[in-house]
N, C-alpha and C. Protein backbone atom coordinates (compact mmCIF):
# COMPACT_ATOMS: atom_id res chain seq x y z
N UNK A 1 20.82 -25.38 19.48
CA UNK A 1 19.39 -25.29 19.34
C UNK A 1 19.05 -24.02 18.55
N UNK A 2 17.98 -24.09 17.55
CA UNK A 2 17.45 -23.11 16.90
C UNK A 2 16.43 -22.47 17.25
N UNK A 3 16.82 -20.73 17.28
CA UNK A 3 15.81 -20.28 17.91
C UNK A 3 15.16 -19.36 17.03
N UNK A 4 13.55 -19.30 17.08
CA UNK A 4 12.32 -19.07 16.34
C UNK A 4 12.56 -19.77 15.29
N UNK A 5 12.24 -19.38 13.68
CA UNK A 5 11.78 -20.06 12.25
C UNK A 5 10.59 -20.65 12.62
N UNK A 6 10.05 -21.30 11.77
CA UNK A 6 9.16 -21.72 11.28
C UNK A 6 8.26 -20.72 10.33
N UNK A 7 7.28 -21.18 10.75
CA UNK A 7 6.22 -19.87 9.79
C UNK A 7 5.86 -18.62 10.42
N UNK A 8 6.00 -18.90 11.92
CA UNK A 8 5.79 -17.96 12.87
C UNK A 8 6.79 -16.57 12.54
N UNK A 9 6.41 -15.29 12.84
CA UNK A 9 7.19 -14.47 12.66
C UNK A 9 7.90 -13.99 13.78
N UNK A 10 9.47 -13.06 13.32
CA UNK A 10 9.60 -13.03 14.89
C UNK A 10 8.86 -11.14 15.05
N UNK A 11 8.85 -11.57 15.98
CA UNK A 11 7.97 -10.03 16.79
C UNK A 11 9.00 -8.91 16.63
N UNK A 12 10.57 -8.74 16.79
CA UNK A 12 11.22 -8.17 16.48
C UNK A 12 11.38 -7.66 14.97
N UNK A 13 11.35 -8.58 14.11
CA UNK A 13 11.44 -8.17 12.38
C UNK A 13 10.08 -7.09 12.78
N UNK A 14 8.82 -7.65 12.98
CA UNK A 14 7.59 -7.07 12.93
C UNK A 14 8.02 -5.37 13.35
N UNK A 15 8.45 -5.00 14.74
CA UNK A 15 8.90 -3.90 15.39
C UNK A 15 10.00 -3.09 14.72
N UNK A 16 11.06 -3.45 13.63
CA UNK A 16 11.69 -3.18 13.21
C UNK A 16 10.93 -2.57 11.67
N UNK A 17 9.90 -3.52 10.73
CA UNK A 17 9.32 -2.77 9.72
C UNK A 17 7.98 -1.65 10.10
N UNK A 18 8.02 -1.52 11.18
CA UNK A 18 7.29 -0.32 11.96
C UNK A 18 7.87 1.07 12.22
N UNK A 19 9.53 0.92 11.85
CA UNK A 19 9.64 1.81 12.50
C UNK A 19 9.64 3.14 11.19
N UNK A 20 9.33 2.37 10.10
CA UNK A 20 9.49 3.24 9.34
C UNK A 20 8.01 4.45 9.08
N UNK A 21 7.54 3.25 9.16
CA UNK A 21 6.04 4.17 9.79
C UNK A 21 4.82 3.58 10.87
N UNK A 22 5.12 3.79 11.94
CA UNK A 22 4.38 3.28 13.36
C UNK A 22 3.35 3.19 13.10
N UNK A 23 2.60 4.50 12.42
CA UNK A 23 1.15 4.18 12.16
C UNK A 23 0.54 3.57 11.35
N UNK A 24 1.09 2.20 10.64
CA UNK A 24 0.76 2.09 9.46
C UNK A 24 -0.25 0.75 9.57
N UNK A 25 -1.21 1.13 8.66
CA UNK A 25 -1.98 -0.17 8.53
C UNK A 25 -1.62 -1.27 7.81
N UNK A 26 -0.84 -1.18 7.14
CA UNK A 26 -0.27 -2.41 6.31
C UNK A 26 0.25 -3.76 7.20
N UNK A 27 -0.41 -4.58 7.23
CA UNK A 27 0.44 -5.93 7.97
C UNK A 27 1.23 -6.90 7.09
N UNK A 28 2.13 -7.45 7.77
CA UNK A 28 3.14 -8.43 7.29
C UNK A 28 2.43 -9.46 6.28
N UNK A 29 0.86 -9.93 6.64
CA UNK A 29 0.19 -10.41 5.76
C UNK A 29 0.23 -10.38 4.18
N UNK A 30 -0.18 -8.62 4.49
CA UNK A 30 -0.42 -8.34 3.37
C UNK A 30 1.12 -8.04 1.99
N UNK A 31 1.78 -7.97 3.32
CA UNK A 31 3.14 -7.79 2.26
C UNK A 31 3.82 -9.31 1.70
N UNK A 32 3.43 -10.07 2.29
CA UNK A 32 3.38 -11.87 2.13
C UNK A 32 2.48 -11.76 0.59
N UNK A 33 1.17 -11.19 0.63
CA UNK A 33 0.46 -12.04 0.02
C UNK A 33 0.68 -11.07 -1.21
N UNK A 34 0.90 -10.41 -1.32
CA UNK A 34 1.48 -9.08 -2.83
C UNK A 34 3.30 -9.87 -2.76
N UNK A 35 3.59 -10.94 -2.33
CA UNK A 35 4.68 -10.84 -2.97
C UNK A 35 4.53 -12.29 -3.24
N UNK A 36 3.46 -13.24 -2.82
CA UNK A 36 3.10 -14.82 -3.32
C UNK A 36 2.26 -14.50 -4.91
N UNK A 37 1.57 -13.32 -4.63
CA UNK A 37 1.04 -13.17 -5.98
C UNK A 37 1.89 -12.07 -7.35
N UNK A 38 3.28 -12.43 -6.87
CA UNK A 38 4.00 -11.86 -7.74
C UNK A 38 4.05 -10.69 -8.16
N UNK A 39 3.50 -9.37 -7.44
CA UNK A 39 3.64 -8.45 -7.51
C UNK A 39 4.67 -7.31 -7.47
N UNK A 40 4.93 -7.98 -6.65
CA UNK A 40 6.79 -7.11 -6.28
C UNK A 40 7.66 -8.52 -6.41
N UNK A 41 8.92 -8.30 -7.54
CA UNK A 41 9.40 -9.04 -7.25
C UNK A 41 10.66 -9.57 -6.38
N UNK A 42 11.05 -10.77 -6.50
CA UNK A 42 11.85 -11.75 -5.29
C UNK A 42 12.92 -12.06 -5.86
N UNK A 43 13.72 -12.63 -4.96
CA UNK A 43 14.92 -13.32 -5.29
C UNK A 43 14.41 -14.75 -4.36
N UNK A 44 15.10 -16.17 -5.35
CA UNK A 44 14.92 -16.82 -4.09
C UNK A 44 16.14 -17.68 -3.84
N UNK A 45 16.22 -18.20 -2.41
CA UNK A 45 17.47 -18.43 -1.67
C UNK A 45 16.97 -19.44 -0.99
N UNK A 46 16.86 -21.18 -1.59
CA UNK A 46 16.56 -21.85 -0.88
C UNK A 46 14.92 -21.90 -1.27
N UNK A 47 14.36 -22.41 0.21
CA UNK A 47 12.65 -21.83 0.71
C UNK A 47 12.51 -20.92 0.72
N UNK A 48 13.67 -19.77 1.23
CA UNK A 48 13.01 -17.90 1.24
C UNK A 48 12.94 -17.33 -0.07
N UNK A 49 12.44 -16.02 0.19
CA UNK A 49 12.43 -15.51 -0.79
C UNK A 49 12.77 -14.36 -0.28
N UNK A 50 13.64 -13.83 -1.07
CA UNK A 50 14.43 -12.26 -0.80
C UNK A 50 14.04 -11.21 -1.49
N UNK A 51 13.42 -10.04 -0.75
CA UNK A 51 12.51 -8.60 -1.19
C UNK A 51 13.19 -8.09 -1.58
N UNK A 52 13.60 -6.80 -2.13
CA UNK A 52 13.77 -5.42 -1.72
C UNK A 52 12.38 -4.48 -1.39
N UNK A 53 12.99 -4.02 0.00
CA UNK A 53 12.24 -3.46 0.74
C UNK A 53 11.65 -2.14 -0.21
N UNK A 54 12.57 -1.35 -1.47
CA UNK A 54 12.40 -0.04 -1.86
C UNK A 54 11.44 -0.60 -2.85
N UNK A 55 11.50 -1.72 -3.53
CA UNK A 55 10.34 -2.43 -4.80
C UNK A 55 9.25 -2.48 -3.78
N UNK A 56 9.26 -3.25 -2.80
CA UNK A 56 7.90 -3.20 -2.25
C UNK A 56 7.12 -1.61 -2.05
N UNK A 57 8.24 -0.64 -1.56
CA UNK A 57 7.23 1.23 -1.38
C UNK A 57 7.11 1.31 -2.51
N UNK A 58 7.81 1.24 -3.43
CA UNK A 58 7.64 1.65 -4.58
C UNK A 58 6.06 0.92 -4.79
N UNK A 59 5.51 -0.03 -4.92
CA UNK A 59 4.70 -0.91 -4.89
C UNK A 59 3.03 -0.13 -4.37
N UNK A 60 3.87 0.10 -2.71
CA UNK A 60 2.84 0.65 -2.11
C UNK A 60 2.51 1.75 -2.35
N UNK A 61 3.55 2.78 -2.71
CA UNK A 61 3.40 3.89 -3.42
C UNK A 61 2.26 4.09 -4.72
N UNK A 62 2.26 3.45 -5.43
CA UNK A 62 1.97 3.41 -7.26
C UNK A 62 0.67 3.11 -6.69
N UNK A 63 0.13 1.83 -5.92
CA UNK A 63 -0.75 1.26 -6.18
C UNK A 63 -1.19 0.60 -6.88
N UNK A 64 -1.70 -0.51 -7.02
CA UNK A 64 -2.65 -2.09 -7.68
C UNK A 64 -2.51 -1.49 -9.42
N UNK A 65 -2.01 -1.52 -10.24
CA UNK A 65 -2.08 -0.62 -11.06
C UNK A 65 -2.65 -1.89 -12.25
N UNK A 66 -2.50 -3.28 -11.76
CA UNK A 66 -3.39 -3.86 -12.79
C UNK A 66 -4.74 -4.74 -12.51
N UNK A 67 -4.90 -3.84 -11.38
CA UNK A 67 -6.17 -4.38 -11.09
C UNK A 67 -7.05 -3.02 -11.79
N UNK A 68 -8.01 -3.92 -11.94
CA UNK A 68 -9.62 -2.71 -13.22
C UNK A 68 -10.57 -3.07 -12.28
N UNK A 69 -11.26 -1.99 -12.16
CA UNK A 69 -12.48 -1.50 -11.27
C UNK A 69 -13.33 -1.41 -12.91
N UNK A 70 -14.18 -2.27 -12.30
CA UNK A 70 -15.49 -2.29 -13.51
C UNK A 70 -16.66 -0.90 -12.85
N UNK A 71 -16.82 -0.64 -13.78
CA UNK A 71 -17.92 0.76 -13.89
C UNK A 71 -18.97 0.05 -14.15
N UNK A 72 -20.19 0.44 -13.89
CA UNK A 72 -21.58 0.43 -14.41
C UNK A 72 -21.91 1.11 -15.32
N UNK A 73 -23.03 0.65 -16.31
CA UNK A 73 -22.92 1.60 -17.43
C UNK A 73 -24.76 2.57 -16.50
N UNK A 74 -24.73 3.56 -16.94
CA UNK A 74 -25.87 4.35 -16.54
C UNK A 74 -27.28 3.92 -17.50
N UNK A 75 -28.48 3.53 -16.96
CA UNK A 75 -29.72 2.92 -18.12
C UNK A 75 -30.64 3.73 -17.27
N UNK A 76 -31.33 3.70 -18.26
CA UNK A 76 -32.85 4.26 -18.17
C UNK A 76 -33.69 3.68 -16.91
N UNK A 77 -34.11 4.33 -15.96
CA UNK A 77 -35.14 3.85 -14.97
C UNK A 77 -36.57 3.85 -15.60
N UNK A 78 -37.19 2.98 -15.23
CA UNK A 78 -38.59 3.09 -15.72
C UNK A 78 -39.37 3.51 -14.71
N UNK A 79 -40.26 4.35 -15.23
CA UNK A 79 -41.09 5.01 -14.19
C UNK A 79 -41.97 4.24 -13.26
């Protein structure tokens, strides 16, 4: 019999990428969804897909670097 898989995660992996930093706000979510949108890349093996954990800090490190924050341009108020 097979125990956990599915989509569910196991609670242990979860406790284990904590320990590198306990306090961290980053959830498993979000490291899912920066690596479905091809941001860091994968290896794949089957259905999985295989990280490196140091591409992903590296990742988190740098920051969104091709995402653009639109500015407003400054105009005249009318009195």
């Amino acid at each position: 019999m097979r125990k956990g898989g599915g989509q569910h995660g196991n609670p242990e992996d979860e406790d284990r990428d904590r320990t590198l930093d306990p306090d961290t706000r980053i959830t498993l979510h979000y490291i899912r969804s920066i690596i479905n949108q091809g941001k860091v890349p994968v290896r794949k093996a089957g259905t999985k897909k295989l990280v490196d954990l140091d591409k992903v800090l590296e990742y988190l490190a740098r920051g969104d670097e091709d995402e653009e924050v639109e500015t407003g341009e400054i105009r005249r108020v009318k009195p």
